[in-house]
Protein backbone atom coordinates (compact mmCIF):
# COMPACT_ATOMS: atom_id res chain seq x y z
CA UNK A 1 -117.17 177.71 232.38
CA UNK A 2 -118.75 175.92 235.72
CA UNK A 3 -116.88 172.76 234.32
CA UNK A 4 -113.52 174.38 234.00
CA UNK A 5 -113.94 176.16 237.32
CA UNK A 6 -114.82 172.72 238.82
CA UNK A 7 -112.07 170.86 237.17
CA UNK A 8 -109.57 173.60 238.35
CA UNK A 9 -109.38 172.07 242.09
CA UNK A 10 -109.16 168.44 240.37
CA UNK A 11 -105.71 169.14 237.70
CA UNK A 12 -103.84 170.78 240.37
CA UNK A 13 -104.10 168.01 243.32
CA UNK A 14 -102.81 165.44 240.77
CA UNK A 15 -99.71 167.51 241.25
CA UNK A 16 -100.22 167.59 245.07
CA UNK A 17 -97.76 164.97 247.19
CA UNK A 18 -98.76 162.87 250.25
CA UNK A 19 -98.27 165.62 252.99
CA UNK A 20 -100.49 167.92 250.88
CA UNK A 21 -97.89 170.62 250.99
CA UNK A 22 -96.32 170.73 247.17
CA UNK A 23 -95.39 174.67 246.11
CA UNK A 24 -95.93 173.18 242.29
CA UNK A 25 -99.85 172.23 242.86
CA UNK A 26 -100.52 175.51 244.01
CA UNK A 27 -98.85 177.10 241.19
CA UNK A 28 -100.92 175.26 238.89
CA UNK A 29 -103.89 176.18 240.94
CA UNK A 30 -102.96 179.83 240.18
CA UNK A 31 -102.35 179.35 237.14
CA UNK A 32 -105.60 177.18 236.06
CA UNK A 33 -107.70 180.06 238.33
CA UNK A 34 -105.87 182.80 236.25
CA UNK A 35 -106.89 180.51 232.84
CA UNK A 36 -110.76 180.80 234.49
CA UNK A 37 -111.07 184.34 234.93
CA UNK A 38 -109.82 185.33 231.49
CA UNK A 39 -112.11 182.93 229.58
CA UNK A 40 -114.81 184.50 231.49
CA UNK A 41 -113.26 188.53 230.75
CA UNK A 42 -113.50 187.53 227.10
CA UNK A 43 -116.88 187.95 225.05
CA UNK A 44 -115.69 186.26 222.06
CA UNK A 45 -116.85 182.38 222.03
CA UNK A 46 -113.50 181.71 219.62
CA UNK A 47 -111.11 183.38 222.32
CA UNK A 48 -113.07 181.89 224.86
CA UNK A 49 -111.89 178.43 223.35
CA UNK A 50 -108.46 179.69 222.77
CA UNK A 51 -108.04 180.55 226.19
CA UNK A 52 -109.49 176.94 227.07
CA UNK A 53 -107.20 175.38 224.82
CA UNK A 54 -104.41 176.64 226.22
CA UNK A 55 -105.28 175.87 229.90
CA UNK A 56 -105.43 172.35 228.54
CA UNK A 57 -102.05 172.19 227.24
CA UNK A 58 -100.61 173.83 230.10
CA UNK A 59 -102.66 171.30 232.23
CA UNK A 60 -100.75 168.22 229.98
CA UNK A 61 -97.27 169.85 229.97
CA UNK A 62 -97.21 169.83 233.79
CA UNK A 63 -98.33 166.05 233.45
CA UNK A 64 -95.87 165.38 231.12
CA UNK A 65 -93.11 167.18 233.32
CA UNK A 66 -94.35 165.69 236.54
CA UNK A 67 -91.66 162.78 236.46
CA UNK A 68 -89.40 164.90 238.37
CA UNK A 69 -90.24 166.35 241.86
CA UNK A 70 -92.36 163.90 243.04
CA UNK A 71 -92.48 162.56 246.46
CA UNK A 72 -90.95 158.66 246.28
CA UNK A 73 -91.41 156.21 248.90
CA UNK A 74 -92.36 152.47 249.42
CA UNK A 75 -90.33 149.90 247.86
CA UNK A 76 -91.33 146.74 245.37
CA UNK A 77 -90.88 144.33 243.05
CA UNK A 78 -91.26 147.34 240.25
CA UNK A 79 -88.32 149.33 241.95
CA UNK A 80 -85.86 146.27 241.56
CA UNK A 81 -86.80 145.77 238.07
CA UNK A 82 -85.87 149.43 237.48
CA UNK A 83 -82.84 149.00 239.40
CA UNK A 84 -81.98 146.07 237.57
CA UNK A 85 -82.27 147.42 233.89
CA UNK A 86 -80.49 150.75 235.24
CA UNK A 87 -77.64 148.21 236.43
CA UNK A 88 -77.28 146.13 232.64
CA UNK A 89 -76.94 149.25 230.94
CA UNK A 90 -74.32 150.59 232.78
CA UNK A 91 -72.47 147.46 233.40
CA UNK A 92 -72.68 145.49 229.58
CA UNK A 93 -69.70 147.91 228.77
CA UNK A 94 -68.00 146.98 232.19
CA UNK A 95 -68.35 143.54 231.54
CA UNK A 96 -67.14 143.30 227.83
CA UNK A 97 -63.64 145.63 228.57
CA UNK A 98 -60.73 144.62 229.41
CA UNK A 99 -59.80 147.39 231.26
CA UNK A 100 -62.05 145.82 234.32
CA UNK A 101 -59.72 143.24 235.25
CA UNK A 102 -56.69 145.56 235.00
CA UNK A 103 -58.22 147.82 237.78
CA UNK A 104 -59.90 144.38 239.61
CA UNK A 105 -56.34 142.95 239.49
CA UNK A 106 -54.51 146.08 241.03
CA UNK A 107 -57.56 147.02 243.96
CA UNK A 108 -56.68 143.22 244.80
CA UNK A 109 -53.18 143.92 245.49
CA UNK A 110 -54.39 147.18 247.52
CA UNK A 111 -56.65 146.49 250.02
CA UNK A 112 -57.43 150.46 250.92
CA UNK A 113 -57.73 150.90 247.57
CA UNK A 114 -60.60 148.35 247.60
CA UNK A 115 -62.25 149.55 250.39
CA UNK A 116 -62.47 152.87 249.60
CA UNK A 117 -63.88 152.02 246.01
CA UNK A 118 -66.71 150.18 247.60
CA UNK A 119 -67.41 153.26 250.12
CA UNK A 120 -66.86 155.84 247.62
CA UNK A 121 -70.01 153.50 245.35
CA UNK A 122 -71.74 153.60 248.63
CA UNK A 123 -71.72 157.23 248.37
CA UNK A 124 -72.10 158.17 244.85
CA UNK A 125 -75.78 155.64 245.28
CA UNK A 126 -76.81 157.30 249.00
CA UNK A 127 -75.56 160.97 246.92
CA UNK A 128 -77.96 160.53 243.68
CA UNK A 129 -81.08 159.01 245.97
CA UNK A 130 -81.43 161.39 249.45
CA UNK A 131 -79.09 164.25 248.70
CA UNK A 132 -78.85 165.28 244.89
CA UNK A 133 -82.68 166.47 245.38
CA UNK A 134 -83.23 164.43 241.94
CA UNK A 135 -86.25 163.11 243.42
CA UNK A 136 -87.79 163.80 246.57
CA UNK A 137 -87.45 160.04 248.43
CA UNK A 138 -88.18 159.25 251.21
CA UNK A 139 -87.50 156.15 253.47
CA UNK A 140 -89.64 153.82 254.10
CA UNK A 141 -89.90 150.59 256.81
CA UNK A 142 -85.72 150.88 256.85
CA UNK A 143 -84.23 147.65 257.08
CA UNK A 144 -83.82 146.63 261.09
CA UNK A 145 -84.63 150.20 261.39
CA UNK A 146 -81.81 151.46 260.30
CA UNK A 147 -81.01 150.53 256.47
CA UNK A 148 -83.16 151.84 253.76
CA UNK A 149 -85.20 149.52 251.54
CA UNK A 150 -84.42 151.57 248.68
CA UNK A 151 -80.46 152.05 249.46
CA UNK A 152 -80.25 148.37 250.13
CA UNK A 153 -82.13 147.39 246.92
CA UNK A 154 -80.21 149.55 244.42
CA UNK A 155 -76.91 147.81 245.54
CA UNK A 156 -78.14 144.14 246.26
CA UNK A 157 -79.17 144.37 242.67
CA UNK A 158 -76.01 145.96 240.96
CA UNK A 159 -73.88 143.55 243.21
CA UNK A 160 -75.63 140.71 242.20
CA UNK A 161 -76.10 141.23 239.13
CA UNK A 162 -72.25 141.85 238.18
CA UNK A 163 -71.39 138.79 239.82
CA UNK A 164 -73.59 136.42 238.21
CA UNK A 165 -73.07 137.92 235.21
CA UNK A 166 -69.31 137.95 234.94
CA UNK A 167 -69.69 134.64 236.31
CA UNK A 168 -71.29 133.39 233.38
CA UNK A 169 -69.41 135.64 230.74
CA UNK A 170 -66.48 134.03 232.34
CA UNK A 171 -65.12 137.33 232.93
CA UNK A 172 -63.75 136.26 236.52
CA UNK A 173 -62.33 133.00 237.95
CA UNK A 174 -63.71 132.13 241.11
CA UNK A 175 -60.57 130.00 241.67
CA UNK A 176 -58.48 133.11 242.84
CA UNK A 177 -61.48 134.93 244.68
CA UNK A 178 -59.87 137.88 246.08
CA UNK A 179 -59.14 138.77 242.97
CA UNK A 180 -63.03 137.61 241.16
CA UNK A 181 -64.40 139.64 243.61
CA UNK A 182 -62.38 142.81 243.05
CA UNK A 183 -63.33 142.63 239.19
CA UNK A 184 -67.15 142.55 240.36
CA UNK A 185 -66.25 145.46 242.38
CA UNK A 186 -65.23 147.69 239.63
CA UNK A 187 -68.26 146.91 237.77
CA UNK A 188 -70.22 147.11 240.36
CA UNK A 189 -69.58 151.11 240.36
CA UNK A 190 -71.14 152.50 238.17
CA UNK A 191 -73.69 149.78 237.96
CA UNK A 192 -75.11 150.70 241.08
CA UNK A 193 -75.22 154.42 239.74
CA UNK A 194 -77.19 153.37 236.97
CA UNK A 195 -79.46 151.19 239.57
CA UNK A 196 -79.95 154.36 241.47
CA UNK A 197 -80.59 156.46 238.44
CA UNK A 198 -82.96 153.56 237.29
CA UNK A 199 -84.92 153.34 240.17
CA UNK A 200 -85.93 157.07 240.70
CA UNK A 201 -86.08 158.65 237.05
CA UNK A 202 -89.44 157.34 236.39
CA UNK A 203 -90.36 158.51 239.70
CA UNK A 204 -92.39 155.95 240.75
């Protein structure tokens, strides 16, 4: 038991975030403590390694789990790639339907209308990364102090990469640009929610 006990301390601050102060770690601690004093109440040496079975499963279940509710910060060249491949799924249907230019060719003609559809992406992105409570993330070195790394990331990428993509699919003619970039604009949508969704599901 003296290598349980001692590993007790060890599972649970895997779970345990950067400020130290994570309810979930010392749940596990209570539980892996609880796991400790029954294998020692038991006298048989086969419940003994039932009950140390189980506190191993429970210990890789919470590992297993521990993709959500973890603390996110920092920002790097593995967070763009995640935003990027959250982006392409999302937008390959945007790009291939028809129905993008219809909507790219009428938010042309209505300026509001355009507006508002890149706010209202703006907001669906800053909604899923700081206020769903998805994740916990946090911000990090903001941009000029004001703009976060993360925010700024997940729609660079989904921007980007419906432009050059259209471009190339020759989904949108740069001759009449208004309207080229209103097209990128409606893909770029819900391409930036799957950037944002990208980016913090892994928790990384």
């Amino acid at each position: 038991m003296a290598d349980d006990r001692s590993n007790t301390a060890d599972d649970a601050e895997a779970h345990v975030g950067p400020d130290g102060a994570d309810p979930a770690a010392d749940e596990m601690e209570r539980l892996l403590a609880e796991f400790d004093t029954l294998a020692e109440a038991v006298d048989s040496p086969d419940e003994r390694e039932r009950v140390r079975s189980a506190r191993r499963a429970a210990v890789a279940a919470a590992n297993e789990t521990a993709v959500f509710g973890r603390v996110i910060h920092g920002y790097d060249r593995g967070d763009l790639a995640e935003a990027f491949l959250g982006s392409v799924l999302f937008g390959v249907p945007m790009f291939v339907e028809g129905g993008t230019n219809e909507v790219g060719h009428f938010l042309a003609a209505h300026p509001v209308s355009l507006v508002g559809t890149i706010l209202a992406a703006i907001g669906l992105v800053v909604g899923i990364l700081y206020v769903a409570d998805i994740q916990d993330v946090r911000v990090h070195e903001p941009l000029l102090g004001v703009f976060p790394r993360r925010l700024v990331g997940v729609l660079g990428v989904a921007f980007l990469t419906a432009a050059v993509v259209m471009t190339a699919w020759g989904r949108v003619d740069w001759a009449r640009p208004v309207i080229a970039f209103s097209d990128i604009v409606v893909a770029f949508v819900p391409m930036s929610v799957g950037g944002a969704l990208g980016d913090i599901l892994p928790g990384s």
